[in-house]
N, C-alpha and C. Protein backbone atom coordinates (compact mmCIF):
# COMPACT_ATOMS: atom_id res chain seq x y z
N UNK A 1 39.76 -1.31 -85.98
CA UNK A 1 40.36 -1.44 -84.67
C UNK A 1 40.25 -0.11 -83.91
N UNK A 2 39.87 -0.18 -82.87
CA UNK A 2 39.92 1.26 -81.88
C UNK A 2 40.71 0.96 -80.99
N UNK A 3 41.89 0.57 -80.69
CA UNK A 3 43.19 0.45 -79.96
C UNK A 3 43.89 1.54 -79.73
N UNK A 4 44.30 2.31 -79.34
CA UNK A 4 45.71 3.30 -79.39
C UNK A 4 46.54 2.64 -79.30
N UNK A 5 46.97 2.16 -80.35
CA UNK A 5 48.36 1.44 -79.98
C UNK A 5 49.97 1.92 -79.15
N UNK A 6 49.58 3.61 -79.36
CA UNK A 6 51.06 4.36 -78.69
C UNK A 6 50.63 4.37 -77.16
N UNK A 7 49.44 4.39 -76.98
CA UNK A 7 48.96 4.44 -75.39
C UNK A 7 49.20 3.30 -74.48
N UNK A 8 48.85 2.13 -75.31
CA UNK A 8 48.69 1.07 -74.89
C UNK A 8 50.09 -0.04 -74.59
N UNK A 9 50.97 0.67 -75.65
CA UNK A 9 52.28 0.32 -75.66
C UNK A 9 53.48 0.62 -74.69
N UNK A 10 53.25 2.21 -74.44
CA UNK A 10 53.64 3.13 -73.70
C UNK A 10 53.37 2.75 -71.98
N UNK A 11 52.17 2.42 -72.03
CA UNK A 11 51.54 1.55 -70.69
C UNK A 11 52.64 0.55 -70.14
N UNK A 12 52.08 -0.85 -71.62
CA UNK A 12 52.61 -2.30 -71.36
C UNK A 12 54.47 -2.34 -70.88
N UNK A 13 55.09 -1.03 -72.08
CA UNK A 13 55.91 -1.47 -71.79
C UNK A 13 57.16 -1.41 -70.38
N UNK A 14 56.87 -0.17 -69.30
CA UNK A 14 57.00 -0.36 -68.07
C UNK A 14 56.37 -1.82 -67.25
N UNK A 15 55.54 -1.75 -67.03
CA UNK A 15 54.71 -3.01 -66.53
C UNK A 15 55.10 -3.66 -67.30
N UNK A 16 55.57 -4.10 -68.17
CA UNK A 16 55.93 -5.56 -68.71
C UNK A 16 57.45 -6.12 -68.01
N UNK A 17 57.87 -4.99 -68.34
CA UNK A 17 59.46 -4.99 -67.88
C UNK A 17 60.19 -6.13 -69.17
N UNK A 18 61.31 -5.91 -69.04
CA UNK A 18 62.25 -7.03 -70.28
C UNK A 18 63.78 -6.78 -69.90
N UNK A 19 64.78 -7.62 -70.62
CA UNK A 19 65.78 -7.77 -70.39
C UNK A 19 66.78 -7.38 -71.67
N UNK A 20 67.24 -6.08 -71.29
CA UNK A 20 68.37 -5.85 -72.37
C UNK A 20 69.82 -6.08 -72.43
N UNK A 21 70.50 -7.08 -73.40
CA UNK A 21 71.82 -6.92 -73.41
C UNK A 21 72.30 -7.10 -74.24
N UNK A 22 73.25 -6.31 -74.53
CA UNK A 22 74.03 -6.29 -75.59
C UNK A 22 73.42 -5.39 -76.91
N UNK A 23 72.13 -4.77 -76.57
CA UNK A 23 70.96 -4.15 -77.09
C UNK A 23 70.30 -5.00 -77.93
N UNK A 24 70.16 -5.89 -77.44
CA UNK A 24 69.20 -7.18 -77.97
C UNK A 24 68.41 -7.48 -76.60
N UNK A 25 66.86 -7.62 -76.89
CA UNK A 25 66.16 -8.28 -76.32
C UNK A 25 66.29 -9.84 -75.77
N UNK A 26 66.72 -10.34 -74.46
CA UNK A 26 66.99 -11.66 -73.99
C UNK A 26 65.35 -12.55 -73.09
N UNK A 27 65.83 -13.33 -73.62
CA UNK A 27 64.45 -14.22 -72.30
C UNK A 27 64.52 -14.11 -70.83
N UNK A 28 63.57 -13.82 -70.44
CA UNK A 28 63.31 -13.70 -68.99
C UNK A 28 62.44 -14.52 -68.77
N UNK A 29 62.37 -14.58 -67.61
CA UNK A 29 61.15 -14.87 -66.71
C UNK A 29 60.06 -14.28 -66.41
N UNK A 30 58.80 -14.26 -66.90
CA UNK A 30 57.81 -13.43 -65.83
C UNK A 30 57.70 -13.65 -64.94
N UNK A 31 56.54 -13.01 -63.96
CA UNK A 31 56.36 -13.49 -63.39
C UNK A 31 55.12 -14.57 -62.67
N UNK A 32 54.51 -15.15 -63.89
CA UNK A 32 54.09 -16.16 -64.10
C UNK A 32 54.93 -17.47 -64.12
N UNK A 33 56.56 -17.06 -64.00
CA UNK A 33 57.48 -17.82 -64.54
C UNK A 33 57.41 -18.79 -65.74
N UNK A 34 57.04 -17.88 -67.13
CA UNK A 34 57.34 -18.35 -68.33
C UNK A 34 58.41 -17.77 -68.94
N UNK A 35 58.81 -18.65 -69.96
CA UNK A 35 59.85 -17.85 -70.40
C UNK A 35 59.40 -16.72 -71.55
N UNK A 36 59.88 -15.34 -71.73
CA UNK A 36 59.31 -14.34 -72.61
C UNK A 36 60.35 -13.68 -72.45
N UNK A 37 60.07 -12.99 -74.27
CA UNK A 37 60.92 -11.66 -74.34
C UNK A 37 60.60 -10.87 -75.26
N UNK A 38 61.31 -9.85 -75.04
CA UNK A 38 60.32 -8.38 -75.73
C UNK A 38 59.51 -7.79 -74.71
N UNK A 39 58.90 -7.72 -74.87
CA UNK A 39 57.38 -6.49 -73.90
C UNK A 39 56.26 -7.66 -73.44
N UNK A 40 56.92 -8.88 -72.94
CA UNK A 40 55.63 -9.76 -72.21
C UNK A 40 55.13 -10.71 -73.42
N UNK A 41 56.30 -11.17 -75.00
CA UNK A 41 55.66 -12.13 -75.63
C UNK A 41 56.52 -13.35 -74.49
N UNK A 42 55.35 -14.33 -74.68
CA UNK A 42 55.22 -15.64 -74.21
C UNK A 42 55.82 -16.62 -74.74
N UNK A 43 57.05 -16.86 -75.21
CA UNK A 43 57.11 -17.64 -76.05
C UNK A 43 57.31 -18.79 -75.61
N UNK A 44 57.04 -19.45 -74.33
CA UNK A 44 56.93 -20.53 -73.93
C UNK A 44 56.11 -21.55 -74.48
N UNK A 45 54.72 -20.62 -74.69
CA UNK A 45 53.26 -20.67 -74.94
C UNK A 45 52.58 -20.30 -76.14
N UNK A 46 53.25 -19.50 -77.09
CA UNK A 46 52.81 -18.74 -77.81
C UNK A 46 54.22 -19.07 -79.43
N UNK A 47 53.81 -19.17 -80.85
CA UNK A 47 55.09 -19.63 -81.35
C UNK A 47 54.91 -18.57 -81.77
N UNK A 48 56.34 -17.91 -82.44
CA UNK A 48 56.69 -16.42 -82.90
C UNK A 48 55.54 -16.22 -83.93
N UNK A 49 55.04 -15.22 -84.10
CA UNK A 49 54.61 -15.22 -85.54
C UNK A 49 55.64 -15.13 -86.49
N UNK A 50 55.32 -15.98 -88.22
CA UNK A 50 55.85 -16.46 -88.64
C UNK A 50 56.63 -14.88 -89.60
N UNK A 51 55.88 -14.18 -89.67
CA UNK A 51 56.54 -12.54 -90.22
C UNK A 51 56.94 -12.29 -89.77
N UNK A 52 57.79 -12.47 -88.15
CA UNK A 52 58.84 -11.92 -87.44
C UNK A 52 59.74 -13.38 -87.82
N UNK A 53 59.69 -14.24 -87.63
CA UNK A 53 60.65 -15.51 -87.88
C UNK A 53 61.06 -14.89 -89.17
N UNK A 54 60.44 -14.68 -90.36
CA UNK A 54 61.63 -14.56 -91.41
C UNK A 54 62.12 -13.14 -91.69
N UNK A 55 61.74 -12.28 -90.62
CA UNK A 55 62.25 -11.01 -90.49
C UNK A 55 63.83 -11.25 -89.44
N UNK A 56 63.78 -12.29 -88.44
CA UNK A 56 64.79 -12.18 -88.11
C UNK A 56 65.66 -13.14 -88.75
N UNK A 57 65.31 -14.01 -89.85
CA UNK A 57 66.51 -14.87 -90.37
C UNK A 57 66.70 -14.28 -91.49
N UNK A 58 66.29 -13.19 -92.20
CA UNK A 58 66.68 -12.34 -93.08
C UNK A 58 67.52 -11.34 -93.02
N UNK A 59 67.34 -10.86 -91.21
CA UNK A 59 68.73 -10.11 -91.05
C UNK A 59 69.71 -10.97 -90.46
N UNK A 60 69.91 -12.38 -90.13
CA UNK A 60 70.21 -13.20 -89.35
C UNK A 60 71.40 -13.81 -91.21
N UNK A 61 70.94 -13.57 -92.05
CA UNK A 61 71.30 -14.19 -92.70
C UNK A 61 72.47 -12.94 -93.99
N UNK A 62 71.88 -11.67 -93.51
CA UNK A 62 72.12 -10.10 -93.69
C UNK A 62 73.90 -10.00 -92.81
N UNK A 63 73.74 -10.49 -92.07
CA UNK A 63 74.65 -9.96 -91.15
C UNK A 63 75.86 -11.87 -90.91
N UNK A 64 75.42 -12.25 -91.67
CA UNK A 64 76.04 -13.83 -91.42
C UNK A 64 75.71 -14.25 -90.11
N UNK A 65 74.63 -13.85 -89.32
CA UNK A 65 74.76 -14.26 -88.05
C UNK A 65 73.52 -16.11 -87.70
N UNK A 66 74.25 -16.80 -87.90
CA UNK A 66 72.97 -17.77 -88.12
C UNK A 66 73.58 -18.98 -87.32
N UNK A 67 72.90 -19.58 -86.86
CA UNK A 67 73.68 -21.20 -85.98
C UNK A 67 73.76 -21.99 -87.07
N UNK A 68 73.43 -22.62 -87.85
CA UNK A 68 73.35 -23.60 -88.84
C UNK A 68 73.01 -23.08 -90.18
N UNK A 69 73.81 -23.24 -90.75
CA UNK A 69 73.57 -23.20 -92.82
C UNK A 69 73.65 -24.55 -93.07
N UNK A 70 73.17 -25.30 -94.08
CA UNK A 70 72.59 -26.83 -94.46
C UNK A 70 72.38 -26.11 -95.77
N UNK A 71 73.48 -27.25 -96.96
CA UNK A 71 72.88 -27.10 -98.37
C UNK A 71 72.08 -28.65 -98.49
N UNK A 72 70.91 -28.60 -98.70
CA UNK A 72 70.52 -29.86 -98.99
C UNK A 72 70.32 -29.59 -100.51
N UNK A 73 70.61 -30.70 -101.41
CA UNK A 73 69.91 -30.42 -102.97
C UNK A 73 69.73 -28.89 -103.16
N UNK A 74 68.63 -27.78 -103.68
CA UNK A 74 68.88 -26.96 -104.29
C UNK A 74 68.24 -25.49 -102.84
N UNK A 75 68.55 -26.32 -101.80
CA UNK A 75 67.54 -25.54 -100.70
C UNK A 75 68.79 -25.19 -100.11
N UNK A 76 68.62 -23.75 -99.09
CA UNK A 76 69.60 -23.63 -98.31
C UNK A 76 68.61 -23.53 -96.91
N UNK A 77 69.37 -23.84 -96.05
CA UNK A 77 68.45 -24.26 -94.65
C UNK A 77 69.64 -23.30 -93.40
N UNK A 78 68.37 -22.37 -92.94
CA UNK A 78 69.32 -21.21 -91.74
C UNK A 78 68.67 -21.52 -90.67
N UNK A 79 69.00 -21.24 -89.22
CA UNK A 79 67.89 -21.24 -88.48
C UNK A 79 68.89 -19.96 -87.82
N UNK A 80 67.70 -19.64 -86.16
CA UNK A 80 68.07 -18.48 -85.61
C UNK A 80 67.82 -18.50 -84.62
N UNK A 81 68.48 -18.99 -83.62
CA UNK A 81 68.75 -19.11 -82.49
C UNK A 81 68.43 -17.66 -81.21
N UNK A 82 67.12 -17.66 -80.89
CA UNK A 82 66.74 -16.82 -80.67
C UNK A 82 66.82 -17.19 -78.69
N UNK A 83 67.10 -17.76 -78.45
CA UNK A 83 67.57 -17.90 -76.97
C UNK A 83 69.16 -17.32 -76.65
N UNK A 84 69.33 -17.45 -77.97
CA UNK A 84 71.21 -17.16 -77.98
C UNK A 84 71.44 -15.88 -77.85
N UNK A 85 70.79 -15.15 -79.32
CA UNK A 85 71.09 -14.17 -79.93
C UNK A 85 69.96 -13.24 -79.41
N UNK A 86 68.44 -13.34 -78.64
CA UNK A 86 67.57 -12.26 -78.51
C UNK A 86 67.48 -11.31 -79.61
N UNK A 87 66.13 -10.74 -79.49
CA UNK A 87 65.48 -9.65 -80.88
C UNK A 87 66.08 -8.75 -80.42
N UNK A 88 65.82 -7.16 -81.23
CA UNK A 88 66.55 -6.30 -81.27
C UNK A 88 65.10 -5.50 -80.79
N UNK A 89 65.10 -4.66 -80.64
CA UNK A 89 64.22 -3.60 -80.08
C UNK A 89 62.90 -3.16 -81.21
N UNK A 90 63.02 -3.42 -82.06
CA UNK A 90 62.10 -3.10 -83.46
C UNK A 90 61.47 -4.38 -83.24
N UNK A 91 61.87 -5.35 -83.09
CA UNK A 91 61.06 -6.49 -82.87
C UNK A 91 60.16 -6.78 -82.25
N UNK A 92 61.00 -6.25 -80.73
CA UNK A 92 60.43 -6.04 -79.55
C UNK A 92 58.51 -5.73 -79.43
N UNK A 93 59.11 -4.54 -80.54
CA UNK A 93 57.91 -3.43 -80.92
C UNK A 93 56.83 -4.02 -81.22
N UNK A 94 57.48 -4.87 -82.58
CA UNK A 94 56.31 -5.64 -83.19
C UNK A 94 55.51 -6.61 -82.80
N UNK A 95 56.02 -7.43 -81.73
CA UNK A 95 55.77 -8.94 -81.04
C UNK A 95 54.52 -7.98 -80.06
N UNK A 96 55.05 -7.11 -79.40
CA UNK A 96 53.82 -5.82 -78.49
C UNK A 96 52.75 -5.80 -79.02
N UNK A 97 53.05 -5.17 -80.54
CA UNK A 97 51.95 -4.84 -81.10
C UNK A 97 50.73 -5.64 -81.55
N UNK A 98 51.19 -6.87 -81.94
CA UNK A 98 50.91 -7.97 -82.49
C UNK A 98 49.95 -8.99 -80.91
N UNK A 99 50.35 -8.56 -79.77
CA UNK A 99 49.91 -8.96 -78.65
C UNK A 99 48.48 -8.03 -78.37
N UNK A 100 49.36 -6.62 -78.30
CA UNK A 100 48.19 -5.68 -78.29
C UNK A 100 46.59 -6.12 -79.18
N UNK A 101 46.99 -6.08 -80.15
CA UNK A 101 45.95 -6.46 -81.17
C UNK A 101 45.06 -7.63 -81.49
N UNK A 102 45.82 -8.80 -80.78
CA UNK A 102 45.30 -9.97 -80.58
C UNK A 102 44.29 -9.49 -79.58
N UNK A 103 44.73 -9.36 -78.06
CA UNK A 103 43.87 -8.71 -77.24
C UNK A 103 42.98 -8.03 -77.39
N UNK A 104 42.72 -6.98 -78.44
CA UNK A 104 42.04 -6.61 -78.87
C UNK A 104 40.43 -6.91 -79.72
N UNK A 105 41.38 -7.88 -80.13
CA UNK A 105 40.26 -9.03 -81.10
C UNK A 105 39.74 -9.96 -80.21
N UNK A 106 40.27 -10.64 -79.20
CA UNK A 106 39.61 -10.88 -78.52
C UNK A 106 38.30 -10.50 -77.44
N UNK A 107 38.45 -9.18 -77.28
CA UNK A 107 37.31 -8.44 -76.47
C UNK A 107 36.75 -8.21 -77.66
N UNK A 108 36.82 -7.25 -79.11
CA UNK A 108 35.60 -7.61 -80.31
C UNK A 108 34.36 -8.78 -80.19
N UNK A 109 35.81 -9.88 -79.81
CA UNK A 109 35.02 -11.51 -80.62
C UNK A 109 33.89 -11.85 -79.46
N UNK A 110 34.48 -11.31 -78.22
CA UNK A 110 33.66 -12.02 -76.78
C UNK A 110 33.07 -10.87 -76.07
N UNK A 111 33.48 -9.76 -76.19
CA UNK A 111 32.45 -8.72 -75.07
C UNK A 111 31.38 -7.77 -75.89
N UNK A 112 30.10 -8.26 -75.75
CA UNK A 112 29.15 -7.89 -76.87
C UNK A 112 28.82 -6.17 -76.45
N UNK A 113 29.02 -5.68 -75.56
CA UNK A 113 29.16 -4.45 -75.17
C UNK A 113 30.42 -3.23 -75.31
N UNK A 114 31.10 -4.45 -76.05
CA UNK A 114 32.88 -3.44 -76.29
C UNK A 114 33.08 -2.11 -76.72
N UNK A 115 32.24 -2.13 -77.87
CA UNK A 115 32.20 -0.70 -78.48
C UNK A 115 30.70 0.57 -77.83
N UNK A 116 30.26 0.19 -76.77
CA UNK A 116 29.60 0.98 -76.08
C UNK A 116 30.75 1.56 -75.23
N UNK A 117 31.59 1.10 -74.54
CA UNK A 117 32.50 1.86 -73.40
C UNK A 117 33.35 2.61 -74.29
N UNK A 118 33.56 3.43 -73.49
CA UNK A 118 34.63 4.72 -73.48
C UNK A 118 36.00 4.64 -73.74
N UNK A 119 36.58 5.26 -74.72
CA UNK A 119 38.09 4.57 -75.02
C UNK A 119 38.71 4.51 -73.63
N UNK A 120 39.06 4.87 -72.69
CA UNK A 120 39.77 4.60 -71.80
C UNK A 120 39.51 3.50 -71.24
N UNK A 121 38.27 2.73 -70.69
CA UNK A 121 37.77 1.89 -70.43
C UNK A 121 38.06 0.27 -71.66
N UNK A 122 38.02 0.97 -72.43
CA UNK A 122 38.55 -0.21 -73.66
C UNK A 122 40.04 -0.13 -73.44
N UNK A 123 41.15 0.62 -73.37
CA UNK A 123 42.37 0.46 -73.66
C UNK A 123 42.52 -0.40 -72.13
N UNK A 124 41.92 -0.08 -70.73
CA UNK A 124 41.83 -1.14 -69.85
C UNK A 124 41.73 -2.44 -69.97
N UNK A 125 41.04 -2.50 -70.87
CA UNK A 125 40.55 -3.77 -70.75
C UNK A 125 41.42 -4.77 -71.57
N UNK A 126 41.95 -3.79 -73.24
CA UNK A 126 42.99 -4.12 -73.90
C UNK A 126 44.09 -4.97 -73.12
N UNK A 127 44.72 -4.29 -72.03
CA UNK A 127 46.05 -4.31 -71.56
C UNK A 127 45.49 -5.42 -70.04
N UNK A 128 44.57 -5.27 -69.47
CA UNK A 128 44.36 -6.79 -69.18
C UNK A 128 44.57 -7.85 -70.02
N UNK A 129 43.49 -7.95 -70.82
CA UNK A 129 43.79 -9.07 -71.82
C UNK A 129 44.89 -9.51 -72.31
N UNK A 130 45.75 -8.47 -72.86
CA UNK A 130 47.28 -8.61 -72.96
C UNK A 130 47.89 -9.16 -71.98
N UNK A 131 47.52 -8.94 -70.78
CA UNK A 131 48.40 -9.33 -69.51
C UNK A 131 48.52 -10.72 -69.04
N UNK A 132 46.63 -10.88 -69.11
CA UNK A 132 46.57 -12.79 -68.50
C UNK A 132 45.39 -13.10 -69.55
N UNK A 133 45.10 -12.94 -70.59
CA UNK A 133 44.38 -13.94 -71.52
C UNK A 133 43.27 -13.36 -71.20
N UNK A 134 42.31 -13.96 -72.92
CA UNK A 134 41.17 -13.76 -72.74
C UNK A 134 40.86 -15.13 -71.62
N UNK A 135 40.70 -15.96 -71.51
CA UNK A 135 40.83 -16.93 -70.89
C UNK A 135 40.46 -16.55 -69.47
N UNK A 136 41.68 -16.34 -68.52
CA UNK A 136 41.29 -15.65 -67.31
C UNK A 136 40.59 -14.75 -67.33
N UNK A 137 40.62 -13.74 -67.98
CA UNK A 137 39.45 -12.30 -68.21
C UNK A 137 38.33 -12.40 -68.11
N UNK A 138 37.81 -13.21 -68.78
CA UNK A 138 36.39 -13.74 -68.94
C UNK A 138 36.43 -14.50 -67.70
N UNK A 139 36.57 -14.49 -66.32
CA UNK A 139 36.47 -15.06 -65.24
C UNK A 139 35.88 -13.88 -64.18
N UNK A 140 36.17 -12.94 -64.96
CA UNK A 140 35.81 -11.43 -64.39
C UNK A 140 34.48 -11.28 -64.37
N UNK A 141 33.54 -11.97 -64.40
CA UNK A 141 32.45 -11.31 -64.43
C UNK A 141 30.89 -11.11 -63.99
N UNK A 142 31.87 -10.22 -62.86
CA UNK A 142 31.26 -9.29 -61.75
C UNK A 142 31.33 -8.17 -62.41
N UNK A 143 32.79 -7.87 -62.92
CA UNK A 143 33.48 -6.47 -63.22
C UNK A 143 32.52 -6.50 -64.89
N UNK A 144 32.76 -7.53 -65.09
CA UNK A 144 31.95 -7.26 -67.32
C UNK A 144 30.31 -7.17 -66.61
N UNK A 145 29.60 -7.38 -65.33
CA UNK A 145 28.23 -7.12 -65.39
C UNK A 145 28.28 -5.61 -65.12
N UNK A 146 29.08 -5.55 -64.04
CA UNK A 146 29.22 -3.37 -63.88
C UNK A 146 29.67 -2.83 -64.68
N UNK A 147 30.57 -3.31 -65.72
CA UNK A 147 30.83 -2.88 -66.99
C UNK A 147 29.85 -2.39 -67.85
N UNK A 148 28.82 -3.48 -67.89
CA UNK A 148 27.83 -3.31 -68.88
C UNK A 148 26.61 -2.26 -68.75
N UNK A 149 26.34 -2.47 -66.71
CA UNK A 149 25.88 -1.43 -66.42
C UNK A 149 26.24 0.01 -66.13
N UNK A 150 27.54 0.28 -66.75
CA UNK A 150 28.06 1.41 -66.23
C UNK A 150 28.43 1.86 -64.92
N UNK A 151 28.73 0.78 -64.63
CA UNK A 151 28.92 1.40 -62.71
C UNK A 151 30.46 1.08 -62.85
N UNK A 152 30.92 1.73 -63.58
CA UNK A 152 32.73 2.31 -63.57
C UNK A 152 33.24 1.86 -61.92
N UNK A 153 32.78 2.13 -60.83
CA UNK A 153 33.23 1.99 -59.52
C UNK A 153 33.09 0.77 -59.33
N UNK A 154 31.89 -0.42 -59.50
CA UNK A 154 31.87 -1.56 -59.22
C UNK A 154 32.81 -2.68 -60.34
N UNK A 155 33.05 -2.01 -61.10
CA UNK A 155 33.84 -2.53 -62.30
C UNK A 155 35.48 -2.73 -61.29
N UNK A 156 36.05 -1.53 -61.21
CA UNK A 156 36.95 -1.32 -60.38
C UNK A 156 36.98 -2.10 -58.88
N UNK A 157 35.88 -1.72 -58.41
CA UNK A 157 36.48 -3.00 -56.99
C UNK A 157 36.30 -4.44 -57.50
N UNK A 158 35.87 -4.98 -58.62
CA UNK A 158 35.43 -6.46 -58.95
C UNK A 158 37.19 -6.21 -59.29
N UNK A 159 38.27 -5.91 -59.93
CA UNK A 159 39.38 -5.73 -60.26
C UNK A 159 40.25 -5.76 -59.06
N UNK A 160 39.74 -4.83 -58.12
CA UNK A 160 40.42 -4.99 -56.57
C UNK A 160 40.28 -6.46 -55.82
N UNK A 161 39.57 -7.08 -56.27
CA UNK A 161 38.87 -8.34 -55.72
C UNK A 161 39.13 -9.35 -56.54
N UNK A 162 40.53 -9.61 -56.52
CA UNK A 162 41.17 -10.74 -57.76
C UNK A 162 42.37 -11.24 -57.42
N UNK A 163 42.51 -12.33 -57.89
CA UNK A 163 43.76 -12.73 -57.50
C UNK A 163 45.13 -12.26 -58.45
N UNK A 164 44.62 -11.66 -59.74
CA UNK A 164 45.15 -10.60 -61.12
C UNK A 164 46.05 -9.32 -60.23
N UNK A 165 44.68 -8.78 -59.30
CA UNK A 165 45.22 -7.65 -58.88
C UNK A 165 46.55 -7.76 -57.23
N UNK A 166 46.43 -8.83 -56.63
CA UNK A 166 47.20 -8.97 -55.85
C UNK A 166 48.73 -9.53 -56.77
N UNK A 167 48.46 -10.23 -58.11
CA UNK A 167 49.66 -10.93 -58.49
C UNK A 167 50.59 -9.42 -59.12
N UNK A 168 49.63 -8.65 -60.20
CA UNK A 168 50.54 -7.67 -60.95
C UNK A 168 50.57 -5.93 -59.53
N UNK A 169 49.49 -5.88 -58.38
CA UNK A 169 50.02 -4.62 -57.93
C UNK A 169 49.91 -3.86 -58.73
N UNK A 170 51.03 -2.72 -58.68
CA UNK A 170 51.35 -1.33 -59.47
C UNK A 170 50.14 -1.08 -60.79
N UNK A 171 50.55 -2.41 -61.73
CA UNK A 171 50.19 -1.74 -62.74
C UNK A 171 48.78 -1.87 -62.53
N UNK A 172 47.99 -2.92 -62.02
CA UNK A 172 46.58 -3.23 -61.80
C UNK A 172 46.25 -1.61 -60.96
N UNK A 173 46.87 -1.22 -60.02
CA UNK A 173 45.97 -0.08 -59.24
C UNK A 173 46.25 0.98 -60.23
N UNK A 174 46.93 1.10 -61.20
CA UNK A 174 46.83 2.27 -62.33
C UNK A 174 45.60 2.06 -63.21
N UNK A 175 45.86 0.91 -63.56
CA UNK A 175 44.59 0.28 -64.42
C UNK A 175 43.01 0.47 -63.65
N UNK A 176 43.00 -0.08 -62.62
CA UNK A 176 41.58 0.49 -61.07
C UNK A 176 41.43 1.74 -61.68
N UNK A 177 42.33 2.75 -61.36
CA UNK A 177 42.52 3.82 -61.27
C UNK A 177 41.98 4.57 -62.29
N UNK A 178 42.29 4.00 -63.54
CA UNK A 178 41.63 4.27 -64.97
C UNK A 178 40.50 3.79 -65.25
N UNK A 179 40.20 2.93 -64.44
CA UNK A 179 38.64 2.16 -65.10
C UNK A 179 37.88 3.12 -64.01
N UNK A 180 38.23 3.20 -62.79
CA UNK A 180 37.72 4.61 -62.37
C UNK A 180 36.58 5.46 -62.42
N UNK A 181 37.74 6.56 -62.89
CA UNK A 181 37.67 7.60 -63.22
C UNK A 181 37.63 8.01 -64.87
N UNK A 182 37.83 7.01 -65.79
CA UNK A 182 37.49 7.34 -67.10
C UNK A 182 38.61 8.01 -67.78
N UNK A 183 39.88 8.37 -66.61
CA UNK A 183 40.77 8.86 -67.12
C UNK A 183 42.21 7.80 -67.26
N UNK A 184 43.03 8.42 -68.63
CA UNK A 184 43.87 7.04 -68.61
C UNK A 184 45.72 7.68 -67.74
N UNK A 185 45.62 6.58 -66.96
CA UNK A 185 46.75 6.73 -65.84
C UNK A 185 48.15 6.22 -66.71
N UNK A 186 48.93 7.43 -66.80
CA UNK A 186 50.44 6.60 -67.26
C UNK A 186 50.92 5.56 -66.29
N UNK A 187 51.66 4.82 -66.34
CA UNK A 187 51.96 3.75 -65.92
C UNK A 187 53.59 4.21 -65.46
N UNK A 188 54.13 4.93 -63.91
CA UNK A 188 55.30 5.25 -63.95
C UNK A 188 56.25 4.60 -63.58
């Protein structure tokens, strides 16, 4: 993997924005208007991964905190009410990371030029993908032909020239900004 994951995280998680209370992570709205929580997971759309599900009914079950216990025969049955109760910030982390990296694998699996561009230019492209799917991404391409030819500037206005960049603003003209110039823009 060639990700920075602290870069990329550090990015998402301003631009993602989330909802804290009680110092638990709660569901919001994007503004796609799905429901998500943490750093932009989808969980409308997307089911938890299953190593965070028994990470949180293990402390869910740590702390007695659980909606339902069920003894059936020799099984005990918890669940974890995660609309109720929201993740905790370590979670948060992980559900990011776990997004990050998907995204990641996805530009591997589909952009046959990936590992020719410049890490900055890849962590761009990362945190698109993260943002609206490989799916929409791959709709881009004006920006993946100037990509390929190196014209960094035509890459960037094909990005200005989207309906991506009118919906997210801010973080898209940081992202422009970075596909650029080659340099990577904090996200303030």
């Amino acid at each position: 993997m060639i990700i920075d994951l602290h870069a990329n995280r550090e990015f998402a998680k301003p631009a993602e924005g989330c909802v804290v209370k009680n110092s638990m992570h709660v569901i919001y709205k994007c503004p796609a208007k799905k429901d998500t929580i943490g750093y932009g997971f989808n969980i409308e759309e997307n089911e938890l991964p299953a190593e965070i599900g028994k990470e949180l009914l293990a402390r869910a079950m740590k702390d007695k905190r659980f909606d339902k216990l069920e003894k059936t025969g020799y099984k005990l049955q918890v669940s974890y009410n995660i609309k109720k109760d929201g993740i905790p910030e370590d979670i948060a982390y992980k559900l990011l990371d776990i997004n990050l990296r998907n995204a990641e694998a996805e530009l591997i699996d589909n952009c046959r030029f990936w590992r020719d561009l410049d890490f900055v230019r890849r962590q761009v492209l990362i945190d698109m993908c993260f943002n609206m799917g490989w799916p929409t991404l791959s709709n881009f391409k004006k920006m993946f032909a100037a990509l390929k030819d190196g014209d960094y500037e035509e890459a960037a206005n094909q990005m200005i020239d989207s309906k991506w960049y009118r919906d997210v603003k801010k973080r898209a003209e940081y992202l422009v900004e970075s596909m650029r110039t080659g340099v990577w823009v904090e996200y303030t």
